[in-house]
Protein backbone atom coordinates (compact mmCIF):
# COMPACT_ATOMS: atom_id res chain seq x y z
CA UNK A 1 19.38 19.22 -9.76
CA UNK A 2 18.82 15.84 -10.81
CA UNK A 3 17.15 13.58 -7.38
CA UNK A 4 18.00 10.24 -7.45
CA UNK A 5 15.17 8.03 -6.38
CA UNK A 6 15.35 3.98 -5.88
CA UNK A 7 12.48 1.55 -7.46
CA UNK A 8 10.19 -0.09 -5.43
CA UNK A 9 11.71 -3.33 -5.87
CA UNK A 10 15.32 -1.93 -4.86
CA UNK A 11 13.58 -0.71 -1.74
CA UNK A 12 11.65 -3.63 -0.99
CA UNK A 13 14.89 -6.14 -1.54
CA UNK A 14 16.64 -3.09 0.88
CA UNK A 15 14.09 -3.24 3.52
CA UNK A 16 13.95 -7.63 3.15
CA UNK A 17 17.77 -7.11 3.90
CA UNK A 18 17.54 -4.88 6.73
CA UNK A 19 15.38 -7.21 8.71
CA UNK A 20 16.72 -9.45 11.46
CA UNK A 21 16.78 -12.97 10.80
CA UNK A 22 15.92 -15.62 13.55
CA UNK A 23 17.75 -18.26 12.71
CA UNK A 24 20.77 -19.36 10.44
CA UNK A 25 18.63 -21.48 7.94
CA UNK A 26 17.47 -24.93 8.24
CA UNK A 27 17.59 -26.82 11.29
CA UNK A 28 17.63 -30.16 9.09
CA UNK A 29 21.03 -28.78 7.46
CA UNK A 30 24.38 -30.06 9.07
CA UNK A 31 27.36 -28.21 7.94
CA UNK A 32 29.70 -31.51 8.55
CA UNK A 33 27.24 -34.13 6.90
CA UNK A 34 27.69 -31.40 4.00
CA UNK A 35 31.06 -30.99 4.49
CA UNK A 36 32.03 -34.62 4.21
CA UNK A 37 29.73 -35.30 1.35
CA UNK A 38 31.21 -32.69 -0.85
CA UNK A 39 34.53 -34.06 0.04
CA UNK A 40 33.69 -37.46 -0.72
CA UNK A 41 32.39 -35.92 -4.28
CA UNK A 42 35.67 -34.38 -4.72
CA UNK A 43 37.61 -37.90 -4.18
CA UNK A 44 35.65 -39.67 -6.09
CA UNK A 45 35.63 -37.26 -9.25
CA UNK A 46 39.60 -37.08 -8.40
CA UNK A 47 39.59 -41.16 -9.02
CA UNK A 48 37.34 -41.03 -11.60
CA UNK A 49 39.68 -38.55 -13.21
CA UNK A 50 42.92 -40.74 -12.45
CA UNK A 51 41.52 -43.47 -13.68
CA UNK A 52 40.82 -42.25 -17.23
CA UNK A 53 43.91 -40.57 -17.83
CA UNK A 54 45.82 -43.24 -17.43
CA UNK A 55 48.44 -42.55 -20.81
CA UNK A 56 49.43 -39.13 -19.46
């Protein structure tokens, strides 16, 4: 029969995976400051866009 065996880099990246993480990322990272400044993006490209279109 043919044995199927994984790579060491699929079974590193498996056991990386496996382990438990401490935290959930950066402390520095606010999910609402990041939030509200990819909104903000979105308006502004949605004036930008209105703005240039204009004739349609």
């Amino acid at each position: 029969m043919l044995q199927l065996t994984a790579s060491p880099a699929a079974s590193a990246l498996s056991a990386l995976a496996s382990e438990e993480h401490r935290g959930h990322g950066h402390d520095s990272l606010n999910a609402y400051a990041i939030g509200a400044g990819a909104f903000v993006a979105l308006l502004l490209l949605l004036w930008i866009t209105t703005r240039l279109n204009r004739d349609r």
